[in-house]
PDB file of N, CA and C in Angstrom:
ATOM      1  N   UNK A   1      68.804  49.794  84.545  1.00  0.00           N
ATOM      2  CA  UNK A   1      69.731  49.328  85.563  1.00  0.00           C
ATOM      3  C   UNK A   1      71.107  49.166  84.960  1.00  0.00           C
ATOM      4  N   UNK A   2      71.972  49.142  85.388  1.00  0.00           N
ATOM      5  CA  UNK A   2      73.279  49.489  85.542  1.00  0.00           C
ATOM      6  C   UNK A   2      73.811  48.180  85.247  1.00  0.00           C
ATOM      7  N   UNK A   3      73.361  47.413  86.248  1.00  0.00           N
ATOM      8  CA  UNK A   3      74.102  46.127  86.030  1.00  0.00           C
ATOM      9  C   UNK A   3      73.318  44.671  85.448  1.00  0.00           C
ATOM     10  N   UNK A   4      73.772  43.956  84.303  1.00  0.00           N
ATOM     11  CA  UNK A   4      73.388  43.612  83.897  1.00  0.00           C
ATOM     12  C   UNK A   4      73.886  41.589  83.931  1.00  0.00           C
ATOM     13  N   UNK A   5      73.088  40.795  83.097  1.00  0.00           N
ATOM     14  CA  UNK A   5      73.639  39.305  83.181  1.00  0.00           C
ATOM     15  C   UNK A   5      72.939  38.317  84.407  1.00  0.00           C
ATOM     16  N   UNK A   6      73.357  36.994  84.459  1.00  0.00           N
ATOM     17  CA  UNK A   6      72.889  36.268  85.470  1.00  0.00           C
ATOM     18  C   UNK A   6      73.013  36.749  86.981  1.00  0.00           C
ATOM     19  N   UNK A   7      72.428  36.434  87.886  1.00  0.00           N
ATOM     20  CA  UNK A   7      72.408  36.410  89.091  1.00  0.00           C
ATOM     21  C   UNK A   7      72.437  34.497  89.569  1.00  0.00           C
ATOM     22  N   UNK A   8      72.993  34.240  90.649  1.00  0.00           N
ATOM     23  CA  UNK A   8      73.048  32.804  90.755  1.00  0.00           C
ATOM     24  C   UNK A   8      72.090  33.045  92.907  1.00  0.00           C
ATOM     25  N   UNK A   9      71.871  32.117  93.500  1.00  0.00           N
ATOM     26  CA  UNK A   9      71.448  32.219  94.716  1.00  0.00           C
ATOM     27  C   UNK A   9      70.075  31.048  94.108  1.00  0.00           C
ATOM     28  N   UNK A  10      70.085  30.713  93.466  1.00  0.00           N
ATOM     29  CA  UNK A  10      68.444  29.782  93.025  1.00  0.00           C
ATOM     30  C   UNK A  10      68.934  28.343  92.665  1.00  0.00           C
ATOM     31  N   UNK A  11      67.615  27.762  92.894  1.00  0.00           N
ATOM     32  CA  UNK A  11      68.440  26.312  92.421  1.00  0.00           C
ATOM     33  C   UNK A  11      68.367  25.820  90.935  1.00  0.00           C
ATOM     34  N   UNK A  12      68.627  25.094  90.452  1.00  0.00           N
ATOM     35  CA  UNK A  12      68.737  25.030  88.721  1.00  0.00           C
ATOM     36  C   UNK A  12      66.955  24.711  88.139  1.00  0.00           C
ATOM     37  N   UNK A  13      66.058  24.382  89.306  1.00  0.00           N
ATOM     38  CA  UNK A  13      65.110  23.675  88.847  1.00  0.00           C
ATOM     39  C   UNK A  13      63.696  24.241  88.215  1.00  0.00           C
ATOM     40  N   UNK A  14      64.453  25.963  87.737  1.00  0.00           N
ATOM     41  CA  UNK A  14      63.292  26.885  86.959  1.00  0.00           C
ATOM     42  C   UNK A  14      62.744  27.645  88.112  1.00  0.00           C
ATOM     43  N   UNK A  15      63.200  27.449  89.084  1.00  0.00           N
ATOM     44  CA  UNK A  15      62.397  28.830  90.177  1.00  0.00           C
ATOM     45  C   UNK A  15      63.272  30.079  89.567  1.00  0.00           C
ATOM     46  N   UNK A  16      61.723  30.673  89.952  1.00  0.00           N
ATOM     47  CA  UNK A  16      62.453  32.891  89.786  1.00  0.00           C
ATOM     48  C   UNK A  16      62.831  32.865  91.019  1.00  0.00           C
ATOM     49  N   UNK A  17      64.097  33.800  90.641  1.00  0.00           N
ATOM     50  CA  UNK A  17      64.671  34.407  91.779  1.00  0.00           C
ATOM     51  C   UNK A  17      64.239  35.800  92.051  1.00  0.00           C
ATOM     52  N   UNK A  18      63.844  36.552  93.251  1.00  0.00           N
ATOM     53  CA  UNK A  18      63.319  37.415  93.125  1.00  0.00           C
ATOM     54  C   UNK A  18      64.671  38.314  93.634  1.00  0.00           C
ATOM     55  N   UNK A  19      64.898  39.416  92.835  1.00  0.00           N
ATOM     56  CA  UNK A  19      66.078  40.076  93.347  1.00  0.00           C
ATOM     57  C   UNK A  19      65.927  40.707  94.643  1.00  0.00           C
ATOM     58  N   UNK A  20      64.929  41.461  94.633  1.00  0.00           N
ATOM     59  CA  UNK A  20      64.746  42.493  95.936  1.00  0.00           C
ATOM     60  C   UNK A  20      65.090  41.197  97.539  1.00  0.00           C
ATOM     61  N   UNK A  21      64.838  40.188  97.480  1.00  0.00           N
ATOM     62  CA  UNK A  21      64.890  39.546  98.303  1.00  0.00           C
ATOM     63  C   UNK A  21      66.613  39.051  98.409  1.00  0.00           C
ATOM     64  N   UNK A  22      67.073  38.778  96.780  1.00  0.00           N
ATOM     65  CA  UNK A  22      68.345  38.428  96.885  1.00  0.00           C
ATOM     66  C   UNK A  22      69.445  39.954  97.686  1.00  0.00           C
ATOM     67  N   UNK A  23      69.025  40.837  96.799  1.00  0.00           N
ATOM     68  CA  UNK A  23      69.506  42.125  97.579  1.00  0.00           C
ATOM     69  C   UNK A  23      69.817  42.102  99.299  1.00  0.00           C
ATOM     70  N   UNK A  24      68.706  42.182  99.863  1.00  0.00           N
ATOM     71  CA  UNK A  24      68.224  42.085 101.391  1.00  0.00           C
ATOM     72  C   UNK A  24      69.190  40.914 101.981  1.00  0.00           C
ATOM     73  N   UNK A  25      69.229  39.681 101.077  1.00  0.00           N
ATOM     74  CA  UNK A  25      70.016  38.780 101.791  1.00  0.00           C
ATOM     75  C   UNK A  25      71.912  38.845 101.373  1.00  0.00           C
ATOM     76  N   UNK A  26      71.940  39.345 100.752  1.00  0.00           N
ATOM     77  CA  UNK A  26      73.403  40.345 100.508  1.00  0.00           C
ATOM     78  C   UNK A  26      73.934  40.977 101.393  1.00  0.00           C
ATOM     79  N   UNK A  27      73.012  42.018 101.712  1.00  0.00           N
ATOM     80  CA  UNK A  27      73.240  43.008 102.586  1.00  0.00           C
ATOM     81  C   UNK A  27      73.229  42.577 103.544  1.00  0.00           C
ATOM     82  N   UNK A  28      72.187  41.476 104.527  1.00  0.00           N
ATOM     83  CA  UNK A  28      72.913  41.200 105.618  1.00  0.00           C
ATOM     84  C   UNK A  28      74.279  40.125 105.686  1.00  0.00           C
ATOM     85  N   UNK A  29      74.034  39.279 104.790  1.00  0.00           N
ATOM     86  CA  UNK A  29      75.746  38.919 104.904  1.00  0.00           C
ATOM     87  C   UNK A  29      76.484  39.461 104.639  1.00  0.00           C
ATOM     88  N   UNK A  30      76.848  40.490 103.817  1.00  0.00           N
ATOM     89  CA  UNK A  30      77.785  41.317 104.350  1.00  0.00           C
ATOM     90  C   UNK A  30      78.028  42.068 105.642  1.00  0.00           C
ATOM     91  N   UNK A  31      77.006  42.565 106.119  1.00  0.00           N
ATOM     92  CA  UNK A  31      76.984  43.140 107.491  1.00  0.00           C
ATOM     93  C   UNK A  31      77.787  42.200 108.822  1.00  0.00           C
ATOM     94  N   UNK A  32      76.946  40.844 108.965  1.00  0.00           N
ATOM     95  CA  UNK A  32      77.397  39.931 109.531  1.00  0.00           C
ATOM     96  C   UNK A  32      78.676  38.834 109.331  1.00  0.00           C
ATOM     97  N   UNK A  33      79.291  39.799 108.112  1.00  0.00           N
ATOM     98  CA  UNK A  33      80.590  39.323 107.675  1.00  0.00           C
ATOM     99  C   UNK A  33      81.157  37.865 107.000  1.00  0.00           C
ATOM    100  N   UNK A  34      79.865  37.745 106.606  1.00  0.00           N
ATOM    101  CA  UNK A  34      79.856  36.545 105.718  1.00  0.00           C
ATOM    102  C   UNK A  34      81.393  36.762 104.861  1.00  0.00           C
ATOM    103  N   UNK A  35      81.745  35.505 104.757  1.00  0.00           N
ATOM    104  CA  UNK A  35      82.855  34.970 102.751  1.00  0.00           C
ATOM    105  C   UNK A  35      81.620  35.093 101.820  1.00  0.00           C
ATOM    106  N   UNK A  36      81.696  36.181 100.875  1.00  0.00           N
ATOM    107  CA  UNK A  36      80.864  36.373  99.858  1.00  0.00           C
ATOM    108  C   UNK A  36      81.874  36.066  98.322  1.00  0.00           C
ATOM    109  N   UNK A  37      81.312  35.520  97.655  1.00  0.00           N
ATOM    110  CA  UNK A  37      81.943  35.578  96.127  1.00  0.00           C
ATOM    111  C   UNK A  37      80.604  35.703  94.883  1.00  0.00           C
ATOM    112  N   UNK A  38      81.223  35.985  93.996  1.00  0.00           N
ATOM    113  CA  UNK A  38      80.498  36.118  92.000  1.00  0.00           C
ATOM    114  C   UNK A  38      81.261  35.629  91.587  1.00  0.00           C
ATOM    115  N   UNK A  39      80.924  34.956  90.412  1.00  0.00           N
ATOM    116  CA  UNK A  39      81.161  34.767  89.517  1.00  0.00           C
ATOM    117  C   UNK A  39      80.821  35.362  88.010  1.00  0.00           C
ATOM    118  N   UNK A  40      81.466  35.309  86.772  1.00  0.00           N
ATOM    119  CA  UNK A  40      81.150  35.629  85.651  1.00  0.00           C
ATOM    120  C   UNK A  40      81.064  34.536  84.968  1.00  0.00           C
ATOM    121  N   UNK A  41      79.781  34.694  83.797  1.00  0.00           N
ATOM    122  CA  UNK A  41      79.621  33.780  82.479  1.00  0.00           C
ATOM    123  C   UNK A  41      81.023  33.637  81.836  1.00  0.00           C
ATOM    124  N   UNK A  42      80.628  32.593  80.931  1.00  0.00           N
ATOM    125  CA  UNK A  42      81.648  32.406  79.892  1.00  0.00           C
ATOM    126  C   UNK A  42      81.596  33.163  78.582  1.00  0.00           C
ATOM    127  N   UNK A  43      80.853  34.193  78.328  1.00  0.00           N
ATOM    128  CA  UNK A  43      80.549  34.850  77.638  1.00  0.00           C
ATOM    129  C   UNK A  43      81.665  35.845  77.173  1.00  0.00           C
ATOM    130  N   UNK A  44      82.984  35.277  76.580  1.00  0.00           N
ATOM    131  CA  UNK A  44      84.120  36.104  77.191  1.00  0.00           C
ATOM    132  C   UNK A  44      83.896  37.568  76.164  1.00  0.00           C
ATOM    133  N   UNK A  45      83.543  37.797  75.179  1.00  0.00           N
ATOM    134  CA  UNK A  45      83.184  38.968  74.497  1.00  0.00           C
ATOM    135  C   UNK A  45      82.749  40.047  75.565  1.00  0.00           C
ATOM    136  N   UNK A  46      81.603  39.791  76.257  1.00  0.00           N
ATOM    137  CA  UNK A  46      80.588  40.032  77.585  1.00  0.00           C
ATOM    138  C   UNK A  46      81.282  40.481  78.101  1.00  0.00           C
ATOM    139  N   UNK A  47      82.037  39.564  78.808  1.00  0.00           N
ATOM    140  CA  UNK A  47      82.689  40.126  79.767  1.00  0.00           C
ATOM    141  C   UNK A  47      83.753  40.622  79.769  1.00  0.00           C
ATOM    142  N   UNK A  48      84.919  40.216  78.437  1.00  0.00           N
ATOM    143  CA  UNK A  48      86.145  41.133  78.492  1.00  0.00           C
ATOM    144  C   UNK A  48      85.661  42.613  78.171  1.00  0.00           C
ATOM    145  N   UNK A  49      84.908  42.884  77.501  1.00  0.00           N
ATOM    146  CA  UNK A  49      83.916  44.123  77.036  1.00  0.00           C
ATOM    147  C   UNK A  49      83.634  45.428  78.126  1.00  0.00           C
ATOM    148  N   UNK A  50      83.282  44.672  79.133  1.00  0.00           N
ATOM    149  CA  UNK A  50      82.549  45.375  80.625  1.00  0.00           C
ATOM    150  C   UNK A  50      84.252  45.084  81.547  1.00  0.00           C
ATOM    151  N   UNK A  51      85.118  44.987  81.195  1.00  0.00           N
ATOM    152  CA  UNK A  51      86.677  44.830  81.876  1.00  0.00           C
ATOM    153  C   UNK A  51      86.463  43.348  83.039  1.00  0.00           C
ATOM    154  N   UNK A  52      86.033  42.370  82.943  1.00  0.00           N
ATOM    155  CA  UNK A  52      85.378  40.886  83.851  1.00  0.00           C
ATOM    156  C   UNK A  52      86.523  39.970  82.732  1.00  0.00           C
ATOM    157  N   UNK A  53      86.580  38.979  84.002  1.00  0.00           N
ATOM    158  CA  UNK A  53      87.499  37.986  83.451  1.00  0.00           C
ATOM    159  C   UNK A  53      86.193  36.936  83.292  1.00  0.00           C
ATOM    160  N   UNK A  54      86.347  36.330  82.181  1.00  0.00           N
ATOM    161  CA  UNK A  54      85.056  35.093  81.978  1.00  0.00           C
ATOM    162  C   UNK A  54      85.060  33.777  82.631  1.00  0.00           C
ATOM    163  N   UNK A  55      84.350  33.429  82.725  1.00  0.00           N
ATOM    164  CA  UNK A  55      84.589  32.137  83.702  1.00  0.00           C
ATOM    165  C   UNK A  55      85.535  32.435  85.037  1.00  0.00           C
ATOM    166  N   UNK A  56      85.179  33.173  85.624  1.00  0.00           N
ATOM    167  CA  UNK A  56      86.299  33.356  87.133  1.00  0.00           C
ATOM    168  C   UNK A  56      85.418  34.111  88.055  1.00  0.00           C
ATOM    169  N   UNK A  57      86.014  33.729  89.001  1.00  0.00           N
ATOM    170  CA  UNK A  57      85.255  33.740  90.739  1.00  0.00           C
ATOM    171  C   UNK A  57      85.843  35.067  90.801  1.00  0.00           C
ATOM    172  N   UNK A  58      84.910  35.969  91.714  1.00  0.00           N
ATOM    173  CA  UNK A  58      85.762  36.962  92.505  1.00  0.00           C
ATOM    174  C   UNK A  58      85.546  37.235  93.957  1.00  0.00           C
ATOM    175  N   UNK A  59      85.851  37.822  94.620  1.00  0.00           N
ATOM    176  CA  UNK A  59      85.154  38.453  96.156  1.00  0.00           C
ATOM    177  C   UNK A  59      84.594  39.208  96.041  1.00  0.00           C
ATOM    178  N   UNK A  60      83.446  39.407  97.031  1.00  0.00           N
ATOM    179  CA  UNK A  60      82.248  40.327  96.739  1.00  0.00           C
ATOM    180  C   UNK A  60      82.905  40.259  98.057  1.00  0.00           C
ATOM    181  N   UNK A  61      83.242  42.232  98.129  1.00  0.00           N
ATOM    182  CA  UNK A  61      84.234  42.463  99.319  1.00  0.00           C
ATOM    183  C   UNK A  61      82.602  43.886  99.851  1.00  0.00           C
ATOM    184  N   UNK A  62      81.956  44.275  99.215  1.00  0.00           N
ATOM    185  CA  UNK A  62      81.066  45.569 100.007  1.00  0.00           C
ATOM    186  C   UNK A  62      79.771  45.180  98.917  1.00  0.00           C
ATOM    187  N   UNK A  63      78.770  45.370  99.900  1.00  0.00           N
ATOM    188  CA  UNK A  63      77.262  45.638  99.328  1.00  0.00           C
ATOM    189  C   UNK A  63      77.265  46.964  99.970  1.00  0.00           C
ATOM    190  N   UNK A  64      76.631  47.692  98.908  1.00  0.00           N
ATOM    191  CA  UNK A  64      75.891  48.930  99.054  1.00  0.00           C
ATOM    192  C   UNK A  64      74.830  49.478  98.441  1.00  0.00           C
ATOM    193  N   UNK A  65      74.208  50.666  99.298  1.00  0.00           N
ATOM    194  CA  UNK A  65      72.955  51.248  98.393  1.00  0.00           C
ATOM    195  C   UNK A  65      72.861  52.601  97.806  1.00  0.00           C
ATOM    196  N   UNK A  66      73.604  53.526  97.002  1.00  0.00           N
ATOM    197  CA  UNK A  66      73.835  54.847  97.391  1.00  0.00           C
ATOM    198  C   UNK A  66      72.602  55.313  96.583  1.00  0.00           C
ATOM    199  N   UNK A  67      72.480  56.833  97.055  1.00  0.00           N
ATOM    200  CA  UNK A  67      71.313  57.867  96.394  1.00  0.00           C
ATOM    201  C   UNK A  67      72.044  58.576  95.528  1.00  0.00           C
ATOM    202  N   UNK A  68      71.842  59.086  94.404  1.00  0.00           N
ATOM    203  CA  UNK A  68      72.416  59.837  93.693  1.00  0.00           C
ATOM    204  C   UNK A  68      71.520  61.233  94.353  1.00  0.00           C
ATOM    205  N   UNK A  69      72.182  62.382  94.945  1.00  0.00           N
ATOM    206  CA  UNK A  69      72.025  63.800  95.185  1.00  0.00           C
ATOM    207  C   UNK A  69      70.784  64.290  94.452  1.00  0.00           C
ATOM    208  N   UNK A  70      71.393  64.086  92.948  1.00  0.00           N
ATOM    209  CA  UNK A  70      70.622  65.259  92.532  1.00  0.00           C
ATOM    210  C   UNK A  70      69.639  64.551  91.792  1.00  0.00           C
ATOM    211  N   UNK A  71      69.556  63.168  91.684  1.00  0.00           N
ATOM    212  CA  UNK A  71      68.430  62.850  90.949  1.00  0.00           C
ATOM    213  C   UNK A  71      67.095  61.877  92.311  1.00  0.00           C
ATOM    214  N   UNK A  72      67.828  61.798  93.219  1.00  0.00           N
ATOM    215  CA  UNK A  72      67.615  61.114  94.459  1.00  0.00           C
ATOM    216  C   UNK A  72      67.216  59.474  93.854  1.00  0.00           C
ATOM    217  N   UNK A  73      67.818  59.190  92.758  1.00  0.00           N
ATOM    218  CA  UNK A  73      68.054  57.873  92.615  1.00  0.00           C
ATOM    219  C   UNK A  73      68.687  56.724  93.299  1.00  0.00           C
ATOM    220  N   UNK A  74      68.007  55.752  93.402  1.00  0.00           N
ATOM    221  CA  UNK A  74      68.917  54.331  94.182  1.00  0.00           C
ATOM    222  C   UNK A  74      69.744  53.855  93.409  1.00  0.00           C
ATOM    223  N   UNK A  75      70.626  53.281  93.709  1.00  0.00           N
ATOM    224  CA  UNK A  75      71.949  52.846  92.968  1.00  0.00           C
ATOM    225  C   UNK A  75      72.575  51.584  94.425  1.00  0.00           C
ATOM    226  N   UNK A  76      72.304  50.139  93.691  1.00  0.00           N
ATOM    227  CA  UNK A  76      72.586  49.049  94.405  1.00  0.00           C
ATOM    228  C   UNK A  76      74.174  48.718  93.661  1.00  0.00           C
ATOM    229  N   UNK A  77      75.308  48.507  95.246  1.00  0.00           N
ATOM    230  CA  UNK A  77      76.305  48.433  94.188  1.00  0.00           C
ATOM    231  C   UNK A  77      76.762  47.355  95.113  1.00  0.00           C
ATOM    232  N   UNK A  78      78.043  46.375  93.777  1.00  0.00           N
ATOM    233  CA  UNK A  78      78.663  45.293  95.103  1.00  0.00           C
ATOM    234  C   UNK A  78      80.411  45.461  94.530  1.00  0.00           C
ATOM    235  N   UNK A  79      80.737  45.176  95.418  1.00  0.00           N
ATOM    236  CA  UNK A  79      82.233  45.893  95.186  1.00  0.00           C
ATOM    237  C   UNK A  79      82.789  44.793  95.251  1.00  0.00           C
ATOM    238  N   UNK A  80      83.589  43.963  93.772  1.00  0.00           N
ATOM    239  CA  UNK A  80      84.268  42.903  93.638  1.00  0.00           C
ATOM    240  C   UNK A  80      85.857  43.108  93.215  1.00  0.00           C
ATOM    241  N   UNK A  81      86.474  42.120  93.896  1.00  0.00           N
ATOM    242  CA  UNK A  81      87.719  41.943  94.123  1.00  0.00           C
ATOM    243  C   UNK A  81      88.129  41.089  93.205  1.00  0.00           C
ATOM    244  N   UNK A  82      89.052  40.712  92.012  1.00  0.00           N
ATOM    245  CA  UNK A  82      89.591  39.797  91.877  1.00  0.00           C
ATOM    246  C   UNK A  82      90.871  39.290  92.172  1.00  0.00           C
ATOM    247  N   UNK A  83      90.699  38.154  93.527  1.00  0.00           N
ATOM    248  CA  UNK A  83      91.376  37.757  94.072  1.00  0.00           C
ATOM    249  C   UNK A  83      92.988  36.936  93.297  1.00  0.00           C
ATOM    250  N   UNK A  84      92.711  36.463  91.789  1.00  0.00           N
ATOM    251  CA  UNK A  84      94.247  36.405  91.291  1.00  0.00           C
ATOM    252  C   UNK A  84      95.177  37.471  90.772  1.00  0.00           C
ATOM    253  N   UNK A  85      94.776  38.541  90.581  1.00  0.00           N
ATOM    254  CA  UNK A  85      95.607  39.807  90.094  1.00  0.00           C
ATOM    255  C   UNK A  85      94.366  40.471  88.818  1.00  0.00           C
ATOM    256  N   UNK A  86      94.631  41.020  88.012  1.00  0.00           N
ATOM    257  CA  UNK A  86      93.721  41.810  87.420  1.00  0.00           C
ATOM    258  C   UNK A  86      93.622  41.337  86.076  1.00  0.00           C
ATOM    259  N   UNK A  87      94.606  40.638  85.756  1.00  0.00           N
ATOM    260  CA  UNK A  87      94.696  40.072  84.778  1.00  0.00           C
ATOM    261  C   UNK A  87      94.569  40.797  83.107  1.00  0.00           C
ATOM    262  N   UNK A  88      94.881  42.312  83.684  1.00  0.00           N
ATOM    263  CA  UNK A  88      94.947  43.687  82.786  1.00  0.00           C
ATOM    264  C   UNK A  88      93.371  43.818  82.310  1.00  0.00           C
ATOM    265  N   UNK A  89      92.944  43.398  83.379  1.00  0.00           N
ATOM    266  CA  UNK A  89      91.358  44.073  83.213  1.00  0.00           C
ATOM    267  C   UNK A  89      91.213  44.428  84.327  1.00  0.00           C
ATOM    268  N   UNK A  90      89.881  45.782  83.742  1.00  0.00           N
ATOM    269  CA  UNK A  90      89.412  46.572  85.569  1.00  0.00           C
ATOM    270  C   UNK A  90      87.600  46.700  84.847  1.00  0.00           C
ATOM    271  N   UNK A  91      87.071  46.609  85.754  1.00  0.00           N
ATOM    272  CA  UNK A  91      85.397  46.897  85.052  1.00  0.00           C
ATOM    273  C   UNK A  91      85.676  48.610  84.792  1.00  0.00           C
ATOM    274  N   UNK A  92      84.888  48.301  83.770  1.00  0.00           N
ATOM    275  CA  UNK A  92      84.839  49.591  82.568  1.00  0.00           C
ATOM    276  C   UNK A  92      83.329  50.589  82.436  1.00  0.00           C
ATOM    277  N   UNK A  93      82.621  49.503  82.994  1.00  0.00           N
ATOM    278  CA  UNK A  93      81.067  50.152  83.150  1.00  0.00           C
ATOM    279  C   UNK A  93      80.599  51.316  84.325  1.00  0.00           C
ATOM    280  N   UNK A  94      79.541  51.230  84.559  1.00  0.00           N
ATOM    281  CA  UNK A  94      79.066  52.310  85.462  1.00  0.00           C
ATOM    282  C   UNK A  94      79.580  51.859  86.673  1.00  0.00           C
ATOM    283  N   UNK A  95      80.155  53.417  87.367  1.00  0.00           N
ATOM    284  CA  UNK A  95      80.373  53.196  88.476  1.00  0.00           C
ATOM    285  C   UNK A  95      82.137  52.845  88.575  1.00  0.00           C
ATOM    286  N   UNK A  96      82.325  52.598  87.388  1.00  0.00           N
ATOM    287  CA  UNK A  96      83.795  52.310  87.547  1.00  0.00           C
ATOM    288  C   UNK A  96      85.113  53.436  87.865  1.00  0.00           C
ATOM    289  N   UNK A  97      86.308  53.048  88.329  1.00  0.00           N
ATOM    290  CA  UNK A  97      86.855  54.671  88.770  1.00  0.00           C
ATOM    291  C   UNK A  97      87.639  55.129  87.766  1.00  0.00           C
ATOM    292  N   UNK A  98      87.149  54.396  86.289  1.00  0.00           N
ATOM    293  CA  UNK A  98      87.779  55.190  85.085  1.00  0.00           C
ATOM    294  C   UNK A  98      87.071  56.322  84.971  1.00  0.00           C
TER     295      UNK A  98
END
């Protein structure tokens, strides 16, 4: 998988979060036009690394699911905004429009 690190939607008290379910509930708030946001760890190596500002909120502006053509692979993507300026970072990883 592509994307890697915490996921948050659980409560602190040791429950698994099951993604496929977190997915599903993504996708319809976005549909139904929910205020969506992420956040990043403080892991600033981590994340200046992958182009993420550490410790900072962003907008989760699109959920999507695309197929890759030729391998007919799934590919879950969420399209984040950072809402203070870029702060001379852009994500650097998969999927990015470097």
């Amino acid at each position: 998988a592509s994307g890697e690190g915490s996921v948050g939607g659980g409560s602190n008290d040791g429950d698994v979060l099951d993604l496929d379910i977190l997915w599903v509930q993504l996708l319809s708030a976005c549909e139904a036009g929910f205020i969506l946001c992420a956040s990043t760890c403080g892991d600033d190596t981590r994340c200046r690394s992958n182009g993420l500002v550490p410790n900072h909120a962003y907008a989760l502006t699109r959920v999507v699911e695309v197929t890759d053509p030729m391998t007919m692979q799934s590919h879950k993507l969420l399209h984040l905004r950072n809402p203070h300026g870029d702060h001379g970072l852009a994500w650097t990883g998969d999927w990015s429009a470097r």
